[in-house]
N, C-alpha and C. Protein backbone atom coordinates (compact mmCIF):
# COMPACT_ATOMS: atom_id res chain seq x y z
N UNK A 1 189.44 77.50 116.04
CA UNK A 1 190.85 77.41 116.39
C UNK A 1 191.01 76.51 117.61
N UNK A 2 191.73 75.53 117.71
CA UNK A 2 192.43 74.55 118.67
C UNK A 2 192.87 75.16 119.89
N UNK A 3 193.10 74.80 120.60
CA UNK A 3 194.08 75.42 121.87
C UNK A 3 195.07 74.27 122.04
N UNK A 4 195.98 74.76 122.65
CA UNK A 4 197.00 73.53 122.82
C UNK A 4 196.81 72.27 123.70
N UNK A 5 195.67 72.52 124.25
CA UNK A 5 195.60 71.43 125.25
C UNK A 5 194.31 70.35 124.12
N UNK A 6 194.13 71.41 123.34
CA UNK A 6 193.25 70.55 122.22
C UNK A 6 193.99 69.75 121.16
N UNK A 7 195.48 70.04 120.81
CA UNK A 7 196.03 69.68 119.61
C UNK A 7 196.83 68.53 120.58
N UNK A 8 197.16 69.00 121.80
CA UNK A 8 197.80 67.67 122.38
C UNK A 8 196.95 66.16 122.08
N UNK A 9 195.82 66.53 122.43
CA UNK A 9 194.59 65.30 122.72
C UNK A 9 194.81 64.42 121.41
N UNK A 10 194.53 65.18 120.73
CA UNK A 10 193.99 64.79 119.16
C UNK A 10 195.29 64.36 118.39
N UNK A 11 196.38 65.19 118.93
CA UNK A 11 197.94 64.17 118.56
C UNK A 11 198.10 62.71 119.08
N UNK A 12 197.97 62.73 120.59
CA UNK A 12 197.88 61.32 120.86
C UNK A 12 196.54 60.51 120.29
N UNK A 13 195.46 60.86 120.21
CA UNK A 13 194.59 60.02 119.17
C UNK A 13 195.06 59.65 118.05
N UNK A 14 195.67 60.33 117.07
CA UNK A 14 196.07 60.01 115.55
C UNK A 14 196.90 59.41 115.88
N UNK A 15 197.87 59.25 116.89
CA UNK A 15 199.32 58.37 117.12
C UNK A 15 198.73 57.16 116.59
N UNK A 16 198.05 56.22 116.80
CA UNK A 16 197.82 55.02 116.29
C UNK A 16 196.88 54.75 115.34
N UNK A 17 196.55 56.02 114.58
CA UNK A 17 195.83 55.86 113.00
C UNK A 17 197.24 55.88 112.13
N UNK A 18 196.48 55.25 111.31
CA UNK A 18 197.41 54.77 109.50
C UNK A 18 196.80 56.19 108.68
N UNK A 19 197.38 56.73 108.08
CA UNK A 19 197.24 57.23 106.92
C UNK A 19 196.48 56.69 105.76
N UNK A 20 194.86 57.47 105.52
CA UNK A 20 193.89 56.69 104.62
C UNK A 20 193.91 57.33 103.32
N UNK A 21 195.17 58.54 103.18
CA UNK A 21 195.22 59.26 101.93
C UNK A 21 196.94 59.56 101.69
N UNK A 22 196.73 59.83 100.37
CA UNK A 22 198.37 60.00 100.16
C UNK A 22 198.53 60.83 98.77
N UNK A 23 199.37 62.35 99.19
CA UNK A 23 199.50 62.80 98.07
C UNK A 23 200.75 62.70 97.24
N UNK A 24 200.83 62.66 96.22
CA UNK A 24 201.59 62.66 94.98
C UNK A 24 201.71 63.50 94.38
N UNK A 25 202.55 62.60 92.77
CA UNK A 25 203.20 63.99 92.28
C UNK A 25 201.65 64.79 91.48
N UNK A 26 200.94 64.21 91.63
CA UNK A 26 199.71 65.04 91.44
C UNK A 26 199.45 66.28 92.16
N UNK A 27 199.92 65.75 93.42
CA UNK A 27 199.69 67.44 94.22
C UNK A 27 198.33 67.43 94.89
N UNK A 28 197.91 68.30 95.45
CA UNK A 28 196.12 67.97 96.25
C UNK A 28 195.74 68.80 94.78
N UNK A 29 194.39 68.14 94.63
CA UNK A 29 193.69 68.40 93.19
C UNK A 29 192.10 68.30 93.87
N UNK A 30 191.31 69.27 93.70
CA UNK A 30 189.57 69.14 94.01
C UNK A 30 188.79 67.70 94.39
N UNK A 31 189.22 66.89 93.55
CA UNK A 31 188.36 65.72 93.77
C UNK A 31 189.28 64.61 95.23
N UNK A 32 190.34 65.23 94.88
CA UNK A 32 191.16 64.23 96.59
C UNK A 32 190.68 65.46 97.81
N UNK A 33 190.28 66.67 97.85
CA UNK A 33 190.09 67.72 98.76
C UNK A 33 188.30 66.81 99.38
N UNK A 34 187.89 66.83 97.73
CA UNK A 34 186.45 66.13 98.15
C UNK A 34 186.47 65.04 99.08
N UNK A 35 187.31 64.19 98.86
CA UNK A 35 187.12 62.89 99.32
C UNK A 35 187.59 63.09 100.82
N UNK A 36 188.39 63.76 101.40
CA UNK A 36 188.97 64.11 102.26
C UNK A 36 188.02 64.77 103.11
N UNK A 37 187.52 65.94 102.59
CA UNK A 37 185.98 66.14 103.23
C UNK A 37 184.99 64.92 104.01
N UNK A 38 184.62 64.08 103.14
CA UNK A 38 183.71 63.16 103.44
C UNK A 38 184.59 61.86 104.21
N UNK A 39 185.38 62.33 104.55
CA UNK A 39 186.74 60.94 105.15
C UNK A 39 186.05 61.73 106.37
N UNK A 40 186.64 63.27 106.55
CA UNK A 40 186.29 63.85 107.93
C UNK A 40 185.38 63.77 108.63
N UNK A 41 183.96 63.72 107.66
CA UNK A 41 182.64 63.60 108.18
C UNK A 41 182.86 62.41 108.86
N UNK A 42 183.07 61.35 108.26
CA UNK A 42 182.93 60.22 109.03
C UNK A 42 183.44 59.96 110.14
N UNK A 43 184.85 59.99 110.19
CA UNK A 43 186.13 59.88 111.35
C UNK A 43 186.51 61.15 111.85
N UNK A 44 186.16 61.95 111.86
CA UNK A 44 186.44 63.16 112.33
C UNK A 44 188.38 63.59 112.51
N UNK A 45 188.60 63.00 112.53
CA UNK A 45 189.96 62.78 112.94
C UNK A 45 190.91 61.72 111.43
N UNK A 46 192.06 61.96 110.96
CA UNK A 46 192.62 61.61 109.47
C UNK A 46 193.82 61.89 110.08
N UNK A 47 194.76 61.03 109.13
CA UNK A 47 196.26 61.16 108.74
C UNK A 47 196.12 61.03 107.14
N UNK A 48 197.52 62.09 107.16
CA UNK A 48 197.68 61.89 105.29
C UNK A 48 198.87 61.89 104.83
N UNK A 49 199.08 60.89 103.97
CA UNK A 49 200.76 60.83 104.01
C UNK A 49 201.02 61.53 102.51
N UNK A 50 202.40 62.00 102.74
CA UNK A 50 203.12 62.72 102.03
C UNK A 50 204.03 61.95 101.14
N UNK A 51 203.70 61.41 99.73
CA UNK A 51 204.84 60.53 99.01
C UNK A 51 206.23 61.85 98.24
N UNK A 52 207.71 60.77 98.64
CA UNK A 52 208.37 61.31 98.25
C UNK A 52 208.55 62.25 96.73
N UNK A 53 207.84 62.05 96.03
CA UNK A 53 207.84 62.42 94.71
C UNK A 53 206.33 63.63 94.31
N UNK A 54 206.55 63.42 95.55
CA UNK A 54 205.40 64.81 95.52
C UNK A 54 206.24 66.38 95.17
N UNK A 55 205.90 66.97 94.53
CA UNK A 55 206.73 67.87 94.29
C UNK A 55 206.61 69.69 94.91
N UNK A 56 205.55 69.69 95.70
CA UNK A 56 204.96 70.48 96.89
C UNK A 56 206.01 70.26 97.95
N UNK A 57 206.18 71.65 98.84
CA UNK A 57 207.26 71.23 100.22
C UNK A 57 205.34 70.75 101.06
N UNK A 58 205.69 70.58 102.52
CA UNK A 58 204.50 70.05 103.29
C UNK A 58 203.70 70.49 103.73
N UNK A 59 204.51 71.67 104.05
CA UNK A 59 203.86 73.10 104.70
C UNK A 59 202.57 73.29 103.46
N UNK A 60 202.59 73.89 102.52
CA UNK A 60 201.74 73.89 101.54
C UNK A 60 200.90 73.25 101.49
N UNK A 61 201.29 71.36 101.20
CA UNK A 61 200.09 70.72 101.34
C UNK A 61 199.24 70.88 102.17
N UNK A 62 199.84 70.65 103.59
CA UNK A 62 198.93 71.22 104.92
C UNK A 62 197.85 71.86 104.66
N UNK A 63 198.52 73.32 104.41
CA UNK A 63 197.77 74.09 104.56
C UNK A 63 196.82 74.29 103.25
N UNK A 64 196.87 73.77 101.92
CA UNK A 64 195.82 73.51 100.42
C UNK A 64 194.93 72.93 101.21
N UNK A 65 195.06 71.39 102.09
CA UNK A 65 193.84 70.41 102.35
C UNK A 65 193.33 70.80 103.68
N UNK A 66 193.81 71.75 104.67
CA UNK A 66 193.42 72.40 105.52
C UNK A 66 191.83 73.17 105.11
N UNK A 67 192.36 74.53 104.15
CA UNK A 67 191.65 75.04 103.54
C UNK A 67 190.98 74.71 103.19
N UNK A 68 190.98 73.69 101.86
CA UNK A 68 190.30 73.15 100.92
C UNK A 68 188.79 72.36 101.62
N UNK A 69 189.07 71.76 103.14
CA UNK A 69 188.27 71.00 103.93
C UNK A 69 187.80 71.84 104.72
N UNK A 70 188.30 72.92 104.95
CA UNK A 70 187.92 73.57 105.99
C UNK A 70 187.90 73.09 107.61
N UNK A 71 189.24 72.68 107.61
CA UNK A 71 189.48 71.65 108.49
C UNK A 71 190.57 72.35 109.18
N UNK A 72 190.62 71.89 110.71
CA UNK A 72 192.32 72.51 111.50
C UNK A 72 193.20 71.29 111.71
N UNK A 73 194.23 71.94 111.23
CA UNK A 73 195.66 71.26 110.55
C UNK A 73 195.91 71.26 111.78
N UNK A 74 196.23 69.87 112.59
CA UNK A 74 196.84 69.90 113.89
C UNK A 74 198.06 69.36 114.10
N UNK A 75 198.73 68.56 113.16
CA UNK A 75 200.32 68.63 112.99
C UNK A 75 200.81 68.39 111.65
N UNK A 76 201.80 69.11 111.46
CA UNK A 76 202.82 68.27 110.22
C UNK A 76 203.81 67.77 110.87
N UNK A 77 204.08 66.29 110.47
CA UNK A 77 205.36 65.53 111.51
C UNK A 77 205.72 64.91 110.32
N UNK A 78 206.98 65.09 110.13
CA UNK A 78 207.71 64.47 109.03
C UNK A 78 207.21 64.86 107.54
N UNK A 79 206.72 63.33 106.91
CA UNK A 79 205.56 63.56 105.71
C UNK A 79 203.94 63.27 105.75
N UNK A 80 203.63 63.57 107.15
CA UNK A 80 202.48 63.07 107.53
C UNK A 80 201.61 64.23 108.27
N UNK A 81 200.41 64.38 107.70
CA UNK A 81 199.39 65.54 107.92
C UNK A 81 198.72 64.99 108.85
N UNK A 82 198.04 65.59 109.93
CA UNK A 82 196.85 65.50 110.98
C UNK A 82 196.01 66.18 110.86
N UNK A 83 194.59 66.01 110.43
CA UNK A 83 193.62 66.77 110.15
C UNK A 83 192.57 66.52 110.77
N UNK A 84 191.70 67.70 111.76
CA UNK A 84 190.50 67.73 112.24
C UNK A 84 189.42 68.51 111.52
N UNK A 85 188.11 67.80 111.97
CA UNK A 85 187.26 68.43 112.11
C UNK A 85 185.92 67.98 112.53
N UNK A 86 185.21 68.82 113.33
CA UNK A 86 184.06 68.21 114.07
C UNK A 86 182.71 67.63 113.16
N UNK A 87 182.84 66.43 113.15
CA UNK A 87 181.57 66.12 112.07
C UNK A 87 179.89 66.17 112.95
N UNK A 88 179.13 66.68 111.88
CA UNK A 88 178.13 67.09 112.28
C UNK A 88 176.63 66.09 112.84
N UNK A 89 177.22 65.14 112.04
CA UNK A 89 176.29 63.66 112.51
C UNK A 89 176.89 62.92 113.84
N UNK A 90 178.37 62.45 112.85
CA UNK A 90 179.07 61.46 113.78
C UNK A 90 179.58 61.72 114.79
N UNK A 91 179.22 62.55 115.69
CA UNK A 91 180.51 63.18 116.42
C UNK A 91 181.04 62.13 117.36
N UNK A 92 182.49 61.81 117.48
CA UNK A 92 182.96 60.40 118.26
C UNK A 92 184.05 61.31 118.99
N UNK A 93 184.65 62.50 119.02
CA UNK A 93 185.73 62.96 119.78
C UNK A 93 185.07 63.80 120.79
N UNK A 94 185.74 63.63 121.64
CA UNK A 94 185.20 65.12 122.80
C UNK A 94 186.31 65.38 123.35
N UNK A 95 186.64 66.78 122.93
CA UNK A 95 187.83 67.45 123.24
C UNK A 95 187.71 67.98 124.77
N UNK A 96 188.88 68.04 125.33
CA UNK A 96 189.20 68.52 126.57
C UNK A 96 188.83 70.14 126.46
């Protein structure tokens, strides 16, 4: 679990990442959870955008690819997910 002085950090980090995933009217499905996994390993740190025609509210998604990664959901802003997690090779963040 994050603390707030942890979700601050890691908000202003993602401020200037792009979104490298995007769900649809597909919905999060196993093999985008997978890939999302191995996004984390690498970058430890992800944005994921939310397309209008997705038919999920956000909250949900959040929290499916949260789970699904085993990852902490550190914001929903708008249609756009922030997702951590500490990778075990790469590690490039050091939290406050």
């Amino acid at each position: 679990m994050l603390t707030g002085k942890q979700k601050r950090f890691l908000r202003s980090t993602a401020h200037h990442l792009q979104p490298i995933f995007q769900v649809g009217k597909a919905g999060v499905n196993e093999n985008m959870i997978k890939q999302i996994k191995e996004a984390l390993e690498a970058r430890e740190l992800i944005k994921i955008s939310i397309l209008q025609n997705c038919d999920e509210d956000r909250e949900t998604v959040g929290n499916a690819l949260s789970k699904g990664a085993k990852a902490e959901l550190v914001q929903i802003i708008g249609n756009t997910i922030i997702l951590y997690k500490e990778s075990q090779e790469n590690k490039k963040l050091e939290l406050p």
